[in-house]
Protein backbone atom coordinates (compact mmCIF):
# COMPACT_ATOMS: atom_id res chain seq x y z
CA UNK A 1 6.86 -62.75 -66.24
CA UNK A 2 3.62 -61.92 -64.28
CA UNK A 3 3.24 -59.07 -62.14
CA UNK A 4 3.54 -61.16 -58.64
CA UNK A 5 6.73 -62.30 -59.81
CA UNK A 6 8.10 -58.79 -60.86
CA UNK A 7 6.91 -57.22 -57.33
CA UNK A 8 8.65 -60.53 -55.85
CA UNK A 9 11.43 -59.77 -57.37
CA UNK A 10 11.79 -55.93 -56.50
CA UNK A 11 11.48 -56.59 -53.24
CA UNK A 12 13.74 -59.32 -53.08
CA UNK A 13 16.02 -56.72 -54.45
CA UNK A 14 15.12 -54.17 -51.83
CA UNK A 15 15.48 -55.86 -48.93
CA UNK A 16 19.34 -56.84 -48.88
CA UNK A 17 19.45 -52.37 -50.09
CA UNK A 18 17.69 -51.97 -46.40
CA UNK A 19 19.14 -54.43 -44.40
CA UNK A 20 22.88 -52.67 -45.25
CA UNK A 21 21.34 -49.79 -44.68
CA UNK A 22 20.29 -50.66 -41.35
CA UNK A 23 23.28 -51.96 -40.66
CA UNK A 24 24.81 -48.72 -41.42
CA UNK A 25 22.87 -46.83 -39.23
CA UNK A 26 23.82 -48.97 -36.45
CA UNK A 27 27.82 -48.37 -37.12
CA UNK A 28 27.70 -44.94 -37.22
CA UNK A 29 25.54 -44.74 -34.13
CA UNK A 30 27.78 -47.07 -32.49
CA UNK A 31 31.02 -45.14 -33.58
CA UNK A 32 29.75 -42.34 -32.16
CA UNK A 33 29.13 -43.28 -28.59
CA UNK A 34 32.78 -44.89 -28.82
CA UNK A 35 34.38 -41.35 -29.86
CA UNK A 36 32.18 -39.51 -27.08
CA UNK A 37 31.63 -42.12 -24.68
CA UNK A 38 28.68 -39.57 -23.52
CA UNK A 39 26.29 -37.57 -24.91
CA UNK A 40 23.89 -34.91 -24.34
CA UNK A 41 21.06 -35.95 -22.70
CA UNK A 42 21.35 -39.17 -23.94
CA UNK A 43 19.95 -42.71 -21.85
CA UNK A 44 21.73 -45.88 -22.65
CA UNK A 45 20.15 -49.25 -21.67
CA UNK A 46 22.68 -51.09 -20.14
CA UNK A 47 23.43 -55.40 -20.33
CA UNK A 48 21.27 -55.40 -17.29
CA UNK A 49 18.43 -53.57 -18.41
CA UNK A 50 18.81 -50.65 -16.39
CA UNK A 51 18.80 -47.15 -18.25
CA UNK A 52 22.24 -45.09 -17.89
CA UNK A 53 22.32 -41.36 -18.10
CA UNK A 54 25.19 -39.55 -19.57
CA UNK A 55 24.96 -35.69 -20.28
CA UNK A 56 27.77 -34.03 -21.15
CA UNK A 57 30.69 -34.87 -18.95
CA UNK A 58 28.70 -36.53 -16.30
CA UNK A 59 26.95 -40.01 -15.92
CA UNK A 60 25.14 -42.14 -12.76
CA UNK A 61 27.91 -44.26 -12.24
CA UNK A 62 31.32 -41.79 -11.75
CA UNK A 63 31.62 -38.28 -10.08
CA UNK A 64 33.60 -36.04 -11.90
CA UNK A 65 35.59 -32.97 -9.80
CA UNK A 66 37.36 -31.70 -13.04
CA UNK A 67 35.08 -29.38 -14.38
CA UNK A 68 32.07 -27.56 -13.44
CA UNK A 69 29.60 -27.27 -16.65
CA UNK A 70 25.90 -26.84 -17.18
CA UNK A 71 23.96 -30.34 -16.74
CA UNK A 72 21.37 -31.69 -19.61
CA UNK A 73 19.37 -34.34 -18.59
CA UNK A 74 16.65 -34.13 -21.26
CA UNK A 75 13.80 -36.66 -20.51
CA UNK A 76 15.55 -37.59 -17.52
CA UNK A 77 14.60 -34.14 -16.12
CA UNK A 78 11.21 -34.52 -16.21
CA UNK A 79 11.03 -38.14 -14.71
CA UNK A 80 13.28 -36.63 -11.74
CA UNK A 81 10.98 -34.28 -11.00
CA UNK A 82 7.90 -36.75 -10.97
CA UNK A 83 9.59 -39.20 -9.15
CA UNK A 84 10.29 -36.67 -6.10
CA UNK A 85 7.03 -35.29 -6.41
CA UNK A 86 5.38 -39.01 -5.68
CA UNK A 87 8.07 -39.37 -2.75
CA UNK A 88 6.57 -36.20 -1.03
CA UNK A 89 2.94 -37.01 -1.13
CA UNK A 90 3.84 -40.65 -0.23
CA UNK A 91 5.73 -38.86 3.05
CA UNK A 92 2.55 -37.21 3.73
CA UNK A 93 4.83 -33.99 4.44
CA UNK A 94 8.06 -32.21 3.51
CA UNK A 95 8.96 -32.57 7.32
CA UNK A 96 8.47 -36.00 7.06
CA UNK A 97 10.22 -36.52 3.59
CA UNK A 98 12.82 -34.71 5.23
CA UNK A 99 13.66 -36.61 8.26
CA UNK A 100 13.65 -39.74 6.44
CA UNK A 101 16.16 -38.52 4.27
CA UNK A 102 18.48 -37.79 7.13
CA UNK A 103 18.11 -40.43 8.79
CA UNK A 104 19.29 -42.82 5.67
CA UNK A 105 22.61 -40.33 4.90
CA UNK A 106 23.21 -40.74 8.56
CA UNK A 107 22.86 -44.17 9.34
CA UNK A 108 24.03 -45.13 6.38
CA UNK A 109 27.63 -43.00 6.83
CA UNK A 110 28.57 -43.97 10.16
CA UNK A 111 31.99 -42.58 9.85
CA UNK A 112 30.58 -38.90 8.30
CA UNK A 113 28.82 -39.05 11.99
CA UNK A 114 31.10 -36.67 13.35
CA UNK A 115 30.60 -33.95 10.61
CA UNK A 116 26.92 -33.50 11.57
CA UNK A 117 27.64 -30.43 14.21
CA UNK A 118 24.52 -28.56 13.64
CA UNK A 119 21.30 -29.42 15.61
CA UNK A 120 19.14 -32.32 14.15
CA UNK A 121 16.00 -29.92 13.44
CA UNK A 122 17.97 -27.51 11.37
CA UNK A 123 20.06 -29.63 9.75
CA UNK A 124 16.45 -31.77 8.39
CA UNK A 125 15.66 -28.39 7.19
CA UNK A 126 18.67 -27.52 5.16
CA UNK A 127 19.00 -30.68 3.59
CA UNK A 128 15.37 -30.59 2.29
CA UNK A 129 15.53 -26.96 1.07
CA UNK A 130 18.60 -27.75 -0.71
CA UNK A 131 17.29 -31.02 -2.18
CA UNK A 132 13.92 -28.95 -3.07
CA UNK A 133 16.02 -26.09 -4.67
CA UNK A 134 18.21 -29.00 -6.78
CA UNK A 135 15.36 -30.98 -7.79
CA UNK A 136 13.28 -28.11 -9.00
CA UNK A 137 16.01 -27.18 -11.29
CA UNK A 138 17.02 -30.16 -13.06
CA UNK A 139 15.06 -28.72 -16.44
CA UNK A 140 17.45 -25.56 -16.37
CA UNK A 141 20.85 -26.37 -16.33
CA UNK A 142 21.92 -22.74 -16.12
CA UNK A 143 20.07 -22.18 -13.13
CA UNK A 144 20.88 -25.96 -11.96
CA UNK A 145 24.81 -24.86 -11.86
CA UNK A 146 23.96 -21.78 -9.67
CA UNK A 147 21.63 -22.85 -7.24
CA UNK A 148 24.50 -26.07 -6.84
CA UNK A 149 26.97 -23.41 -6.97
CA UNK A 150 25.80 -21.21 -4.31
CA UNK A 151 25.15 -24.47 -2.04
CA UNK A 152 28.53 -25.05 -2.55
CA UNK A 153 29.98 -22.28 -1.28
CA UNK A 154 28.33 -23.50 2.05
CA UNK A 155 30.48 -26.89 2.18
CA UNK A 156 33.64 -24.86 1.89
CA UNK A 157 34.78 -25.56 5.60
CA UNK A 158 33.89 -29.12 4.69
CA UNK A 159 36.18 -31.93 3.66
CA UNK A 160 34.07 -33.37 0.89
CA UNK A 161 35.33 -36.60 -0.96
CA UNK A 162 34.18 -38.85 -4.03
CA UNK A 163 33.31 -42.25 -1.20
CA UNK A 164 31.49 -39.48 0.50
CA UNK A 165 29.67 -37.92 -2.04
CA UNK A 166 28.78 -42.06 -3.45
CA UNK A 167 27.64 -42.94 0.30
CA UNK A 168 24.85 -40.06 0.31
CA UNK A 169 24.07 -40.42 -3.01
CA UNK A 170 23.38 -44.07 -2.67
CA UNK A 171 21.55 -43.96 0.74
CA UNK A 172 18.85 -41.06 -0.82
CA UNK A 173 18.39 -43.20 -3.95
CA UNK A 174 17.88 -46.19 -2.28
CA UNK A 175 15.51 -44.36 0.11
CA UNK A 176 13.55 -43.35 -3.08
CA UNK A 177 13.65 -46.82 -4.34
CA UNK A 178 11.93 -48.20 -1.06
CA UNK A 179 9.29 -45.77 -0.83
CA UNK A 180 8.55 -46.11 -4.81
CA UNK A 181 9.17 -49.38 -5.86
CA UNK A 182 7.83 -50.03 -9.38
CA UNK A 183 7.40 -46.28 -10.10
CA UNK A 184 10.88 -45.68 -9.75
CA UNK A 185 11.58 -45.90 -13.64
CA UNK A 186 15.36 -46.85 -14.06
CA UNK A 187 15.49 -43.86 -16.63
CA UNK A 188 14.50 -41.81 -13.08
CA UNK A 189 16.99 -43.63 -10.84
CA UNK A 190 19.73 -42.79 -13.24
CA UNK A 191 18.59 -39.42 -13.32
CA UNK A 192 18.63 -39.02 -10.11
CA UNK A 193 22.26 -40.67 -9.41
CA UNK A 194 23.69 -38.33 -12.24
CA UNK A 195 22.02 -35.55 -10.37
CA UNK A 196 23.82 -36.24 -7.37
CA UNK A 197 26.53 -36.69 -8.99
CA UNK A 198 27.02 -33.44 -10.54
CA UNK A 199 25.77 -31.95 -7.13
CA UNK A 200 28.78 -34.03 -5.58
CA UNK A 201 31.16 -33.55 -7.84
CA UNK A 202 30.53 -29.72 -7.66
CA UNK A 203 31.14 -29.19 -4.45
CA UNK A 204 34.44 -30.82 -4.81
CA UNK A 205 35.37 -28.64 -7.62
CA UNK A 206 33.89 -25.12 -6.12
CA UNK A 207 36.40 -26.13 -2.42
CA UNK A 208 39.94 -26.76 -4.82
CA UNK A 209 39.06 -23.88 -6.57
CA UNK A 210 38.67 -21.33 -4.91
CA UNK A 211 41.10 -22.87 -2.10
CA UNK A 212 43.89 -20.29 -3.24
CA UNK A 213 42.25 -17.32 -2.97
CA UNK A 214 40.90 -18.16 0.79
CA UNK A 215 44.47 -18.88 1.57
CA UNK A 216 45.36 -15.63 -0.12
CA UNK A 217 42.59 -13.67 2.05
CA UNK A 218 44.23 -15.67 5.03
CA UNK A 219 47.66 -14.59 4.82
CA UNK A 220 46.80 -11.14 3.64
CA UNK A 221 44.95 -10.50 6.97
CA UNK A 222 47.81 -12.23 8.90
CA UNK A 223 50.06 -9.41 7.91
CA UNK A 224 47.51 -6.98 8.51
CA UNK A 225 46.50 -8.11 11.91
CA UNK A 226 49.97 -8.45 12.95
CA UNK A 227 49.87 -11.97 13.55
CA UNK A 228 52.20 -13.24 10.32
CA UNK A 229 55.55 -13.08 11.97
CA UNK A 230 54.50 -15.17 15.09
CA UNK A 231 52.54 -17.90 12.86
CA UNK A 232 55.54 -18.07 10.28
CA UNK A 233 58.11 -18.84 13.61
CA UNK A 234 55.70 -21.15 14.34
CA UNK A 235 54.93 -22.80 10.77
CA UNK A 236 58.62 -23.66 10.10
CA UNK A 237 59.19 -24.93 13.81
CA UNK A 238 56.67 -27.29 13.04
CA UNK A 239 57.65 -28.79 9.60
CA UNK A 240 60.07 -31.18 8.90
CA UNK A 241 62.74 -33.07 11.58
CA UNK A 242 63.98 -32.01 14.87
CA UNK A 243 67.39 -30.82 13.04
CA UNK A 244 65.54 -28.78 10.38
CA UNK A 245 62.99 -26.90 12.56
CA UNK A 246 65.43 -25.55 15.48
CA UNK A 247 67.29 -24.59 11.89
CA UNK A 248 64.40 -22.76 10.64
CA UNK A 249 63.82 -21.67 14.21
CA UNK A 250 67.03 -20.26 14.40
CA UNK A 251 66.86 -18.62 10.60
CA UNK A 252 63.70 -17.02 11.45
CA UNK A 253 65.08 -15.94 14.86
CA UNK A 254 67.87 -14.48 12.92
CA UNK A 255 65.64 -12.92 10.33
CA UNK A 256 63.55 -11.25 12.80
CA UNK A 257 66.80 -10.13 14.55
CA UNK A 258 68.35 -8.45 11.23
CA UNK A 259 64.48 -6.93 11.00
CA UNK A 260 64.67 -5.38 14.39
CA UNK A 261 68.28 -3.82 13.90
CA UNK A 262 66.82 -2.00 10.30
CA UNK A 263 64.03 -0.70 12.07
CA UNK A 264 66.09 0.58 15.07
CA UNK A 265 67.94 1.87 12.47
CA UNK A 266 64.91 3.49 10.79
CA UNK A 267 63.84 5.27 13.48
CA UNK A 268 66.93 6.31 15.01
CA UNK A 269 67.52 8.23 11.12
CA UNK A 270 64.10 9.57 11.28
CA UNK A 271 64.30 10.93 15.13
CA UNK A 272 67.41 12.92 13.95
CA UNK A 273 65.48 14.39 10.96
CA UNK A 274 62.85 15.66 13.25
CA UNK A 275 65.16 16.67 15.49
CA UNK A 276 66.79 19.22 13.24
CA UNK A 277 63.33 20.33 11.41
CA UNK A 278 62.05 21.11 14.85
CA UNK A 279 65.36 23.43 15.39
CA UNK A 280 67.14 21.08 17.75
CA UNK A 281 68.59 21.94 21.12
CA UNK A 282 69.42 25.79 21.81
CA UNK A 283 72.83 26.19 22.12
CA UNK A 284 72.13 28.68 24.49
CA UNK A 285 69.80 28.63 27.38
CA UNK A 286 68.57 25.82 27.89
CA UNK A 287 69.62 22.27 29.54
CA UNK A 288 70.86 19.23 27.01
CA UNK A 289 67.45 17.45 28.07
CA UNK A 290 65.37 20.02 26.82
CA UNK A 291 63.88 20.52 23.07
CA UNK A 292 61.97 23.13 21.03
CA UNK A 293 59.01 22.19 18.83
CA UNK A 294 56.55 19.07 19.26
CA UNK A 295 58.43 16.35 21.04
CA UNK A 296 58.80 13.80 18.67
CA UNK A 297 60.09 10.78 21.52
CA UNK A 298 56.42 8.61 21.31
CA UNK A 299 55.73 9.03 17.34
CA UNK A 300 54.91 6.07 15.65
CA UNK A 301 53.73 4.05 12.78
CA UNK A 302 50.76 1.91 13.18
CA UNK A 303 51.62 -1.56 12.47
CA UNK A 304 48.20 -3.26 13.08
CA UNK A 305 44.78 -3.10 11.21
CA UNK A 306 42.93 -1.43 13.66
CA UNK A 307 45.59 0.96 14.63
CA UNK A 308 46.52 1.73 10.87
CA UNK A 309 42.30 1.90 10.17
CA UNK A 310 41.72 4.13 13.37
CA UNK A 311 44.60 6.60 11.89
CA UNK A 312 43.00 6.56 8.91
CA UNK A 313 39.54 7.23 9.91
CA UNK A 314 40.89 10.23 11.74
CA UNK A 315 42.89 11.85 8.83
CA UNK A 316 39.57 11.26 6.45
CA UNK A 317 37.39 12.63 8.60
CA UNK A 318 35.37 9.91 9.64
CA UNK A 319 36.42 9.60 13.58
CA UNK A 320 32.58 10.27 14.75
CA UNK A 321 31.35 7.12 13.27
CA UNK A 322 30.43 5.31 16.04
CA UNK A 323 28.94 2.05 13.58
CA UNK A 324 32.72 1.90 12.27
CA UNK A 325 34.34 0.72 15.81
CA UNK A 326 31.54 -1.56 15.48
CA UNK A 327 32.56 -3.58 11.52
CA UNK A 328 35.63 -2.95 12.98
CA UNK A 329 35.56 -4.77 16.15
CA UNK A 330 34.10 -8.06 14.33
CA UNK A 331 36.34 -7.68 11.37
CA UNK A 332 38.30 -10.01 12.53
CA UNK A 333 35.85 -12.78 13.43
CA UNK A 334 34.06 -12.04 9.78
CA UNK A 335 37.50 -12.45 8.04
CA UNK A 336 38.65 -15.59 9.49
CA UNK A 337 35.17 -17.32 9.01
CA UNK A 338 35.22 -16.29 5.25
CA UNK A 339 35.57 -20.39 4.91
CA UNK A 340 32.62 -21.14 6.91
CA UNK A 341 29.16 -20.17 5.25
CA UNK A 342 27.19 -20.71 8.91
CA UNK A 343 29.94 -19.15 10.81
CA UNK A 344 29.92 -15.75 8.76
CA UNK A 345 26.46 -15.49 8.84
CA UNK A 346 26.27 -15.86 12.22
CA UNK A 347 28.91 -13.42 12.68
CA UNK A 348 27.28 -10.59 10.11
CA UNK A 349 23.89 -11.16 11.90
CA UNK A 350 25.65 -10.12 15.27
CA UNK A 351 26.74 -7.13 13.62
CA UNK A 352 23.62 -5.91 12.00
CA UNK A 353 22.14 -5.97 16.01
CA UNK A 354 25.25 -3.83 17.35
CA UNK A 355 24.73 -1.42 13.98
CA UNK A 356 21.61 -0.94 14.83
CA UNK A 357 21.67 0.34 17.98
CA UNK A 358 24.42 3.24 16.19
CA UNK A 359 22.87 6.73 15.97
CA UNK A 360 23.76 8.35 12.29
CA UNK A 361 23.60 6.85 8.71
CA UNK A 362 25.22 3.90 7.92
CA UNK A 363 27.61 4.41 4.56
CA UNK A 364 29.23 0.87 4.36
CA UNK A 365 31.35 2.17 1.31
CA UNK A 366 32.98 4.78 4.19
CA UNK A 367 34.06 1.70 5.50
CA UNK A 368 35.82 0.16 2.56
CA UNK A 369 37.68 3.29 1.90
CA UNK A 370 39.25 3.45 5.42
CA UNK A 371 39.94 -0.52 5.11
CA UNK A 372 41.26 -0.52 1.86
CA UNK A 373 43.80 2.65 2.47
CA UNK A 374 44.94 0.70 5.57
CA UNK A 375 44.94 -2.53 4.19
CA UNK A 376 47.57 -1.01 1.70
CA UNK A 377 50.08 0.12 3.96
CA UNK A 378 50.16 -3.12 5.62
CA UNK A 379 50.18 -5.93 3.25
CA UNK A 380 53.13 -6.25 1.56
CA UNK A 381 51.91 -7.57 -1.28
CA UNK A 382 49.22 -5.75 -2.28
């Protein structure tokens, strides 16, 4: 045997060893997207050539509302970025970038038409600081989930849906895709839809979420405000069939009845107590209609926020505080708008003006001592 036929032969040999092996490789890689179906960073090229993005739990095609976790994009960040970048200078100014990008979500979502209250020029700008901030964050997906987080909290008062969230998300990438043509990679375009996505999805998540504890924070200051027993009437004469609500009128009717006869009763017990501490009648001297002591015949609770916080500030000493009739006066208006980002700013802005305009120092945690002591006494479960 010659030495060309030995080497023939070793690699004949060799070649089936790295074909199987190749094979192999190609199993287990396979097996492994089956189990995960996603993976961390990863791009996928899909029948039709275009490059998928999956990261974690999210993907370009599907938003997902049932959890809120940090987004890796891995390359996908970085060709994002690049791709935005390009659509800016191609605008020839954020302004510009920024008004085309409205005017694709809004002609493109002619039934989300209605939901566009705020004024055209400040609208443009929120939408392309937000987009800015989200973009310029795809490469850190802690601070990704905050920045989306935050924005989030400002589409509380909004009703936002999957079709909704796939209606902008298409119109902005297809705006990119116009502008950009060929230098829209697919690897961006994915990125970009799983981007949106996750921004979507997000928003969704943050508005079920923490939709208990605004409905908490609701009927808390219901009680307090002393406007719980009329909206409860109300809520059950509202629900259900003519037959049930005049029964749930006429259970709450009786309710409030049986509530009116304990408190009579209350106070009734409590007028005799004072009575006899303040020494009652004189048995001598003086007419039936007469009384010693403090005259005890207008006494009573407070049963309202501001009453209840006004008797409060008093017994702690902090009547003179002229900036407290102030927080107090657009509690209410702050409170109720705790839903509705634009709203409460609005409202806290007006307040910092009539603050200002107080003589003395300003101790806001004054204020939270007096609210919390009279927030106690009225909620009932506190």
């Amino acid at each position: 045997m010659s030495f060309e036929e030995g080497s023939n032969s070793e690699r004949q040999l060799s070649e089936p060893d790295a074909t199987l092996e190749h094979e192999e490789v190609e199993e287990v890689s396979n097996e492994g997207a089956d189990e995960d179906g996603v993976g961390s960073g990863a791009a996928s090229v899909a029948q039709s050539g275009e490059v998928k993005v999956t990261a974690g739990a999210y993907n370009a095609e599907e938003v997902n509302t049932e959890v809120f976790e940090d987004l890796v994009l891995g390359a996908a960040a970085q060709e994002v970025q690049q791709v935005w970048s390009m659509f800016l200078r191609n605008a020839g100014s954020r302004d510009a970038a920024a008004e085309a990008i409205y005017a694709a979500v809004y002609d493109a979502a002619p039934s989300m038409q209605s939901m566009f209250k705020t004024p055209r020029a400040v609208m443009v700008i929120r939408l392309m600081t937000g987009l800015s901030q989200i973009i310029s964050e795809v490469h850190n997906p802690r601070g990704l989930k905050t920045a989306v987080e935050a924005i989030g909290f400002l589409h509380l008062h909004l009703e936002v849906t999957v079709p909704r969230v796939a209606v902008v998300r298409d119109a902005i990438v297809d705006l990119l895709q116009m502008e950009l043509g060929d230098d829209m990679t697919p690897l961006a375009r994915s990125g970009l839809r799983t981007v949106l996505n996750y921004v979507g999805g997000a928003y969704i998540f943050v508005r079920v979420k923490y939709a208990e504890r605004l409905g908490c924070l609701a009927s808390s200051w219901a009680q307090a405000s002393g406007k719980w027993i009329g909206d409860e009437v109300e809520a059950d004469g509202e629900g259900g069939e003519d037959g049930e609500a005049s029964g749930d009128k006429d259970g709450a009717a009786a309710e409030l009845a049986a509530a009116e006869e304990v408190a009579k009763a209350k106070k009734s017990k409590n007028k005799n107590r004072s009575w006899f501490r303040s020494g009652g009648a004189s048995s001598s001297g003086r007419g039936s209609g007469e009384s010693t002591g403090t005259d005890f015949k207008n006494t009573s609770v407070p049963k309202t926020y501001t009453d209840m916080f006004n008797f409060n500030a008093a017994v702690m000493g902090f009547a003179s505080r002229t900036w407290m009739q102030e927080v107090l006066t657009s509690f209410d208006n702050i409170v109720s708008n705790a839903s509705n980002a634009a709203r409460l700013q609005e409202e806290c802005d007006i307040l910092s003006l009539k603050i200002t305009k107080c003589k003395g120092t300003v101790n806001l945690p004054e204020y939270k001592g007096v609210m919390l002591a009279s927030l106690r006494s009225l909620v009932k479960d506190w």
